[in-house]
Protein backbone atom coordinates (compact mmCIF):
# COMPACT_ATOMS: atom_id res chain seq x y z
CA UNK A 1 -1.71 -22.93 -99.11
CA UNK A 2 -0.35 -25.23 -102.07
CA UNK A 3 -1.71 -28.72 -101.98
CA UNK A 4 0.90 -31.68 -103.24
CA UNK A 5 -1.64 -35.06 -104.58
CA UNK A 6 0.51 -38.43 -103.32
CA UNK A 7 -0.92 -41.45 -105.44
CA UNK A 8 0.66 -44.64 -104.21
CA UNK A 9 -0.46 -47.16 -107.26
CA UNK A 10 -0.21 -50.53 -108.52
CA UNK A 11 -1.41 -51.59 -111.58
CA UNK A 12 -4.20 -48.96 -112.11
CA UNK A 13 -3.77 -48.25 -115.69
CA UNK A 14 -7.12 -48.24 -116.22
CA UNK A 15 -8.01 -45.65 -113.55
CA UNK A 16 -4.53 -43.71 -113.24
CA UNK A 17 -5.00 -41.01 -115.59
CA UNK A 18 -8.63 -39.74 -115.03
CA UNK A 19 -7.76 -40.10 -111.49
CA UNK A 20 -4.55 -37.46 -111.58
CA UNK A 21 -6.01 -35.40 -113.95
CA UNK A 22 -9.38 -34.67 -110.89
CA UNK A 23 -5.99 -34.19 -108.59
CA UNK A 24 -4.42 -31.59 -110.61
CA UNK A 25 -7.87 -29.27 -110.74
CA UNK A 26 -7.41 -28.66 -106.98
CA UNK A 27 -4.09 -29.49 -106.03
CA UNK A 28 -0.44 -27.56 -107.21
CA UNK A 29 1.32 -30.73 -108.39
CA UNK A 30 1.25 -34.22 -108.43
CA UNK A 31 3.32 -37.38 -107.89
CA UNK A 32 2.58 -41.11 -108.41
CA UNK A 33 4.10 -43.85 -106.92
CA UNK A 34 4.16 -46.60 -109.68
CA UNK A 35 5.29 -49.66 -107.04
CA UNK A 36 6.16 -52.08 -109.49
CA UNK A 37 3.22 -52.34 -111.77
CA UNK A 38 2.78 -55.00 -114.71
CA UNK A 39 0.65 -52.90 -116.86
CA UNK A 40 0.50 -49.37 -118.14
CA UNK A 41 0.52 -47.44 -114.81
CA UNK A 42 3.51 -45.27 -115.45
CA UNK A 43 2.68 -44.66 -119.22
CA UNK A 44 -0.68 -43.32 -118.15
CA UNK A 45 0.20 -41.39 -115.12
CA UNK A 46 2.95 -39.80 -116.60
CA UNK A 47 1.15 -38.71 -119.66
CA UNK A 48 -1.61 -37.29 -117.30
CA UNK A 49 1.22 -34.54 -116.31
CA UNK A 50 2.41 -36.39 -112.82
CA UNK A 51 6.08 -36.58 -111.63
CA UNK A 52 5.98 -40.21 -111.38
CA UNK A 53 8.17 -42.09 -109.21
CA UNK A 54 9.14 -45.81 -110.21
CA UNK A 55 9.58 -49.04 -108.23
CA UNK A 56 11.28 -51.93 -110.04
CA UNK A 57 9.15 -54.50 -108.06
CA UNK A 58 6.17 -54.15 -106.10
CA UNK A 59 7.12 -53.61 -102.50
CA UNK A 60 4.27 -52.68 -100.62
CA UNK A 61 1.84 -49.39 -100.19
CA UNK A 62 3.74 -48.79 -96.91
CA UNK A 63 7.55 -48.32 -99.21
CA UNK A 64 5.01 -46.30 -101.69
CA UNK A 65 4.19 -43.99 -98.70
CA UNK A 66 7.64 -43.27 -97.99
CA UNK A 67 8.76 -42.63 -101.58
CA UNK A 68 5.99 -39.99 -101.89
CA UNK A 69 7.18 -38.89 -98.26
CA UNK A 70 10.27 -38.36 -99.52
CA UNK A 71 9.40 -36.70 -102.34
CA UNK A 72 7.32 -34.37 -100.35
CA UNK A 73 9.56 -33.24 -97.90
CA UNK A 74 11.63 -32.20 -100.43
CA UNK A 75 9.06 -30.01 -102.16
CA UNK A 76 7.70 -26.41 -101.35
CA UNK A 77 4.00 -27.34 -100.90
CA UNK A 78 2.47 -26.64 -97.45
CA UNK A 79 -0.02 -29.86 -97.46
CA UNK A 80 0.37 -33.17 -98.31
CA UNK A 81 -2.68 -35.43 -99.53
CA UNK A 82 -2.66 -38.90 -100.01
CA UNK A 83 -5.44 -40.55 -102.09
CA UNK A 84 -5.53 -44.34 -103.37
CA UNK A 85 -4.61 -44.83 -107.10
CA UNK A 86 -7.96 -46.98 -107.63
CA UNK A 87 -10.99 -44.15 -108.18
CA UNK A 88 -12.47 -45.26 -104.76
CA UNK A 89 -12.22 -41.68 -103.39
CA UNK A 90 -13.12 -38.88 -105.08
CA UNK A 91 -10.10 -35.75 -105.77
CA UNK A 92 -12.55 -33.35 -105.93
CA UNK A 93 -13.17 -33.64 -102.40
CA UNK A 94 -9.32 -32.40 -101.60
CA UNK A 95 -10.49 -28.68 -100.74
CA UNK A 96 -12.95 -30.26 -97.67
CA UNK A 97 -10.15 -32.69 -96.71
CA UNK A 98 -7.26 -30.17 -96.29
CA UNK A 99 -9.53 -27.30 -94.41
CA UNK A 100 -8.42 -28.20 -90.44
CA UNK A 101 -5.00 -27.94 -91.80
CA UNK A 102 -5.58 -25.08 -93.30
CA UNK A 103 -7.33 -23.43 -90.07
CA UNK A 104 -4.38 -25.07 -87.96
CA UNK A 105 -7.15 -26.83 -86.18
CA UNK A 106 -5.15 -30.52 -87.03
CA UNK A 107 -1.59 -32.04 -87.98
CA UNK A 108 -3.37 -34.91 -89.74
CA UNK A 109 -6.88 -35.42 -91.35
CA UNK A 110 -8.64 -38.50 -91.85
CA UNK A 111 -11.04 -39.21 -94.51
CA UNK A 112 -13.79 -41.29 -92.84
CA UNK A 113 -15.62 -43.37 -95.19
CA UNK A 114 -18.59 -45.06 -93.25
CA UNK A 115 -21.68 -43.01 -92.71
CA UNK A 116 -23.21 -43.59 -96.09
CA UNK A 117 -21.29 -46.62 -97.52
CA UNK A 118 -23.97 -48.59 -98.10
CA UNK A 119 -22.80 -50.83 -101.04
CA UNK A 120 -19.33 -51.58 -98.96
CA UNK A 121 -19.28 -55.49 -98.88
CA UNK A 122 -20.45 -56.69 -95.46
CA UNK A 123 -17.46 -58.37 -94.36
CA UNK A 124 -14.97 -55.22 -95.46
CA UNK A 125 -17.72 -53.47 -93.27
CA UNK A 126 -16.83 -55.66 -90.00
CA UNK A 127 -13.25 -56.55 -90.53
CA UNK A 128 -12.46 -52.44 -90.78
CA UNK A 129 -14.63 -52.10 -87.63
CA UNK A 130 -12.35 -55.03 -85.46
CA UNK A 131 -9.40 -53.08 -86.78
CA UNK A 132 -10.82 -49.56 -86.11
CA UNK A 133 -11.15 -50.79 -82.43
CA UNK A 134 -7.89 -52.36 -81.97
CA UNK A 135 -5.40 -48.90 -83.70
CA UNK A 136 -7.66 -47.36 -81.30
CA UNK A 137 -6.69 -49.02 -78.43
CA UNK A 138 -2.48 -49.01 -79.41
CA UNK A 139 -3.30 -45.13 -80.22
CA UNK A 140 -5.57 -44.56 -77.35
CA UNK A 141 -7.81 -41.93 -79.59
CA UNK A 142 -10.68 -42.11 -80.87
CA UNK A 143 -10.81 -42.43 -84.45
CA UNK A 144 -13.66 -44.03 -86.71
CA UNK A 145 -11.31 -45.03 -89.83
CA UNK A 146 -8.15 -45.87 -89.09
CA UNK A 147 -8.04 -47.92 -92.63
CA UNK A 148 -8.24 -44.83 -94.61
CA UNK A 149 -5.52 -44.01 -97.00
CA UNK A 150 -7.41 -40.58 -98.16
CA UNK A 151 -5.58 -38.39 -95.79
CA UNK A 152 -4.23 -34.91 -95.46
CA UNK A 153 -0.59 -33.74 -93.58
CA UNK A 154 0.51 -30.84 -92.65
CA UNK A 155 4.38 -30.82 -94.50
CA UNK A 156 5.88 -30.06 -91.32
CA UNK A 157 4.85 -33.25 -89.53
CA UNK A 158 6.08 -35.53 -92.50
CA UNK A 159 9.43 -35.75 -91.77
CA UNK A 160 8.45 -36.38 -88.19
CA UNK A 161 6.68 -39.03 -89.18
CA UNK A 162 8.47 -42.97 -88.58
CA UNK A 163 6.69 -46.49 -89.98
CA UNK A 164 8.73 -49.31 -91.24
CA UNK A 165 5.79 -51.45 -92.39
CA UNK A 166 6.01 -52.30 -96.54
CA UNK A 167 2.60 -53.00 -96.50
CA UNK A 168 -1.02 -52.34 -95.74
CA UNK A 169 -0.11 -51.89 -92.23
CA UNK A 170 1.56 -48.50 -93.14
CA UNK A 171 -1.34 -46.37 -92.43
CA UNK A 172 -2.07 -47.93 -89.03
CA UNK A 173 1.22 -47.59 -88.26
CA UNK A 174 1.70 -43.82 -89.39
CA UNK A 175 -1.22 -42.83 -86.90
CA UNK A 176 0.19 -45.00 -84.13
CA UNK A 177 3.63 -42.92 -84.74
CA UNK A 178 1.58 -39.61 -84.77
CA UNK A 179 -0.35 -40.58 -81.95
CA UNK A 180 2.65 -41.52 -79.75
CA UNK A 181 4.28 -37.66 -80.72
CA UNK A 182 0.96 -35.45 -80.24
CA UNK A 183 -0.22 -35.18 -83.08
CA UNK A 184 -3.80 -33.28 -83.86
CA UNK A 185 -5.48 -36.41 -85.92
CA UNK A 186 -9.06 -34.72 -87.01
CA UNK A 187 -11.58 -36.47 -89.72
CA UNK A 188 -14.00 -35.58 -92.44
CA UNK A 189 -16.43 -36.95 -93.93
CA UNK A 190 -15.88 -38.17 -97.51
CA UNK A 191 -17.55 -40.28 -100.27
CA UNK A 192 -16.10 -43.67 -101.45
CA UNK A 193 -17.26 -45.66 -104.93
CA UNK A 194 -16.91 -48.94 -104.61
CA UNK A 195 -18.32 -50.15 -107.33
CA UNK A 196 -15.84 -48.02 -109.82
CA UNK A 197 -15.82 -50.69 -112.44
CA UNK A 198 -12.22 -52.10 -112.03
CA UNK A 199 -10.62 -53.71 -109.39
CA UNK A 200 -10.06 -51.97 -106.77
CA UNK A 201 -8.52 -54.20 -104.03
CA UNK A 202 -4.79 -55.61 -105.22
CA UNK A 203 -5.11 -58.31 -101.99
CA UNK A 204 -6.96 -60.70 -100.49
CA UNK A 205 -9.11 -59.33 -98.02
CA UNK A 206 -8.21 -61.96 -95.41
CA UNK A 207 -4.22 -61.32 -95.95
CA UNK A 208 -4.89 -58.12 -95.98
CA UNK A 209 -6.59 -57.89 -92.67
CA UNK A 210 -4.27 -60.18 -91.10
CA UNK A 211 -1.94 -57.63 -92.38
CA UNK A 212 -3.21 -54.68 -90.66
CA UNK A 213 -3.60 -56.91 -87.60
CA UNK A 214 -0.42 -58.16 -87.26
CA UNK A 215 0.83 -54.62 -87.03
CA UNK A 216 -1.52 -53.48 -84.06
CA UNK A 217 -0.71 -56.16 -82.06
CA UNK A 218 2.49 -56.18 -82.59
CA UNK A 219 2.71 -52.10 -81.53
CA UNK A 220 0.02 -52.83 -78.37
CA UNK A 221 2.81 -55.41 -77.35
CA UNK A 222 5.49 -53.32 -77.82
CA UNK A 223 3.44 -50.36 -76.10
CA UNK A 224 1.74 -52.10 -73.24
CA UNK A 225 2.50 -55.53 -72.88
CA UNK A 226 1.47 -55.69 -69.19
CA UNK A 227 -2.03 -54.34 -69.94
CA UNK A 228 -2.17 -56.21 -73.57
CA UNK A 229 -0.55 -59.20 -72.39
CA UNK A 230 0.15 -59.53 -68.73
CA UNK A 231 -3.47 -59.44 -68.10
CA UNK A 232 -5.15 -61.53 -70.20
CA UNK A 233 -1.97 -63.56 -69.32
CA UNK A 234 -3.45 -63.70 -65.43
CA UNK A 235 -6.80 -64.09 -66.04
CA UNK A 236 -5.67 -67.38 -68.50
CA UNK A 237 -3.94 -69.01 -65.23
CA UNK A 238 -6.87 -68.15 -62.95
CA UNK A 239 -9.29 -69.53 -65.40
CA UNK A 240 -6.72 -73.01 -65.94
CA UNK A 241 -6.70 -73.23 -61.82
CA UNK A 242 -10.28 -72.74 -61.76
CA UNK A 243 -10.83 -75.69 -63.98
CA UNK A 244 -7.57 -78.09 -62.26
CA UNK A 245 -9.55 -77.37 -58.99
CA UNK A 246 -12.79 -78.75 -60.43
CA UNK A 247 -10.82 -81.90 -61.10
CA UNK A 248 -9.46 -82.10 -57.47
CA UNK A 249 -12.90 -81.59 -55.93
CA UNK A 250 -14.13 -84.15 -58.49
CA UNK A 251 -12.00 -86.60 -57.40
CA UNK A 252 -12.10 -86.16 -53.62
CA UNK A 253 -15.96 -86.39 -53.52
CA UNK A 254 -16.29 -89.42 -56.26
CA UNK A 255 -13.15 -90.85 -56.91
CA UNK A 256 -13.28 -89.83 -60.79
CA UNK A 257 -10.09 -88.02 -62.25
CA UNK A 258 -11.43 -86.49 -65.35
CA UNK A 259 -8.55 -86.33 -68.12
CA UNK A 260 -9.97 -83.28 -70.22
CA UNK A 261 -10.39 -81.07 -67.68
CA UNK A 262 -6.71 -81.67 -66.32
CA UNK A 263 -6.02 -81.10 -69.89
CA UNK A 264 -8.12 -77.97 -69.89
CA UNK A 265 -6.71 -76.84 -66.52
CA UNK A 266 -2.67 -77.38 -67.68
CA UNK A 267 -2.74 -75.87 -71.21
CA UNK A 268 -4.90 -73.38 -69.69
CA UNK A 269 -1.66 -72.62 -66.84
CA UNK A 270 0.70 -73.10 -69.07
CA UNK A 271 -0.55 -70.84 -72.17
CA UNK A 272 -1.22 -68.00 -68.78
CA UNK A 273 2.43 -68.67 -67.71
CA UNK A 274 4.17 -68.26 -71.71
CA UNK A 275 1.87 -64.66 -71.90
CA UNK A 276 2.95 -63.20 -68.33
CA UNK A 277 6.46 -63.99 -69.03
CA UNK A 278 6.68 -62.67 -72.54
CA UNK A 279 4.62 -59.64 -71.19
CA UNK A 280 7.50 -59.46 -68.59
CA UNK A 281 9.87 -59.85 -70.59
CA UNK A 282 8.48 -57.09 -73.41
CA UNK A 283 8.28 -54.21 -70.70
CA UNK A 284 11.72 -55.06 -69.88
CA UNK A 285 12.74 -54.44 -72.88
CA UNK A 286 10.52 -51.46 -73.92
CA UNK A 287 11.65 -50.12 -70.81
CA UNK A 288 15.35 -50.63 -71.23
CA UNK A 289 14.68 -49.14 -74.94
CA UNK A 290 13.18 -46.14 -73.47
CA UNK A 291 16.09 -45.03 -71.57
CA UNK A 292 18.37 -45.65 -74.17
């Protein structure tokens, strides 16, 4: 089966070229996505033999996705591999990555990074780990790296395939999307470099998590609002009566009103009230959406 290598990149001149040129010992062709890049990104990819596509401005990895998308649907090749423009993951691992496609045992394959990343920074280690959990709770399957942009598609499922994010949040999104339309999401084990001598991270870690997290919550509200939302919702206005009760009892048995817990007690209502109607008001809308 022919193998197309998508390389969303910005500024990686430094990397670029050694980076397609491992790509284009296992894979039929290549295409980078240059999304805006200062440097020499497109000079060097291009005269490593890619197709390169160009952004004038630098968009987002999520609009780099969709370009190489794009491109791919368009070609003949029967599986699609992404793999990060920064030397993190390693192209010669492309022949393990693609084999559940190639068995028709998955739609999608993950490349899961964790098992032996020992000299991953700490706090990269538990921020992916808090987002792991949450894309598995909007996708409701288990999967250990949801962060991953080393990934394998079957072609046929990439034009089934529908994520609006720009940004980081792309690849979250994409396997909410394939989740949602039954999908076969597998994973492999593959090894990541962090320490590749360049930069390797174009954002802040903290935006970019907020990133990421913005987009799961925003697709568990869309996708469950009264389980998400409603819930915790109740459970705030229990917990606020719980504590305006206190103040009651408090006052009937020693004549003390106590100000912070009434304070406690009413934002406590109030914030339970604003979730329970905006989870209301959410399925409403989901729901309305649904049979439209």
């Amino acid at each position: 089966m022919s193998i197309l290598a998508c390389i969303p990149a910005y500024n990686e001149g430094k990397i670029i070229r050694e980076v397609v040129k491992k790509c284009f010992k296992v894979s039929d062709q290549v295409v980078v996505c240059d999304d805006g890049s200062t440097d020499n990104t497109y000079e060097e990819a291009d005269a490593a033999g890619a197709h390169v596509i160009r952004h004038d401005r630098n968009i987002g990895k999520g609009e780099a996705l969709r370009s190489l998308f794009k491109f791919a649907a368009h070609s003949k090749n029967d599986i699609i591999v992404t793999i990060d423009g920064d030397g993190q993951f390693l192209p010669e691992e492309i022949p393990k990555l693609v084999t559940d496609i190639e068995q028709k045992n998955a739609d999608i394959v993950i490349g899961y990074r964790f098992d032996d990343a020992t000299d991953m920074p700490n706090y990269r280690r538990f921020g992916n780990k808090i987002l792991d959990r949450m894309a598995n709770m909007a996708t409701e399957i288990s999967v250990r790296d949801t962060q991953s942009g080393y990934r394998a598609y079957s072609r046929d499922v990439i034009e089934k395939l529908d994520f609006k994010i720009n940004g980081f949040g792309a690849d979250v999104e994409i396997l909410i999307d394939a989740a949602k339309k039954g999908m076969r999401i597998s994973e492999q084990k593959v090894t990541v470099i962090y320490n590749t001598g360049t930069q390797t991270s174009t954002k802040n870690p903290i935006s970019h998590t907020g990133e990421v997290m913005t987009t799961i919550l925003e697709k568990i509200a869309i996708k469950s609002p009264l389980k998400y939302i409603g819930i915790p919702g109740i459970i705030t206005i229990l917990i606020g009566i719980y504590f305006a009760s206190n103040v009651i009892i408090m006052y009937n048995d020693t004549g003390y009103f106590s100000i912070p817990f009434t304070l406690v007690g009413a934002t406590l209502v109030v914030t339970g009230l604003l979730l329970f109607f905006m989870a209301t008001l959410l399925f409403s809308v989901s729901k309305r959406a649904k049979k439209n």
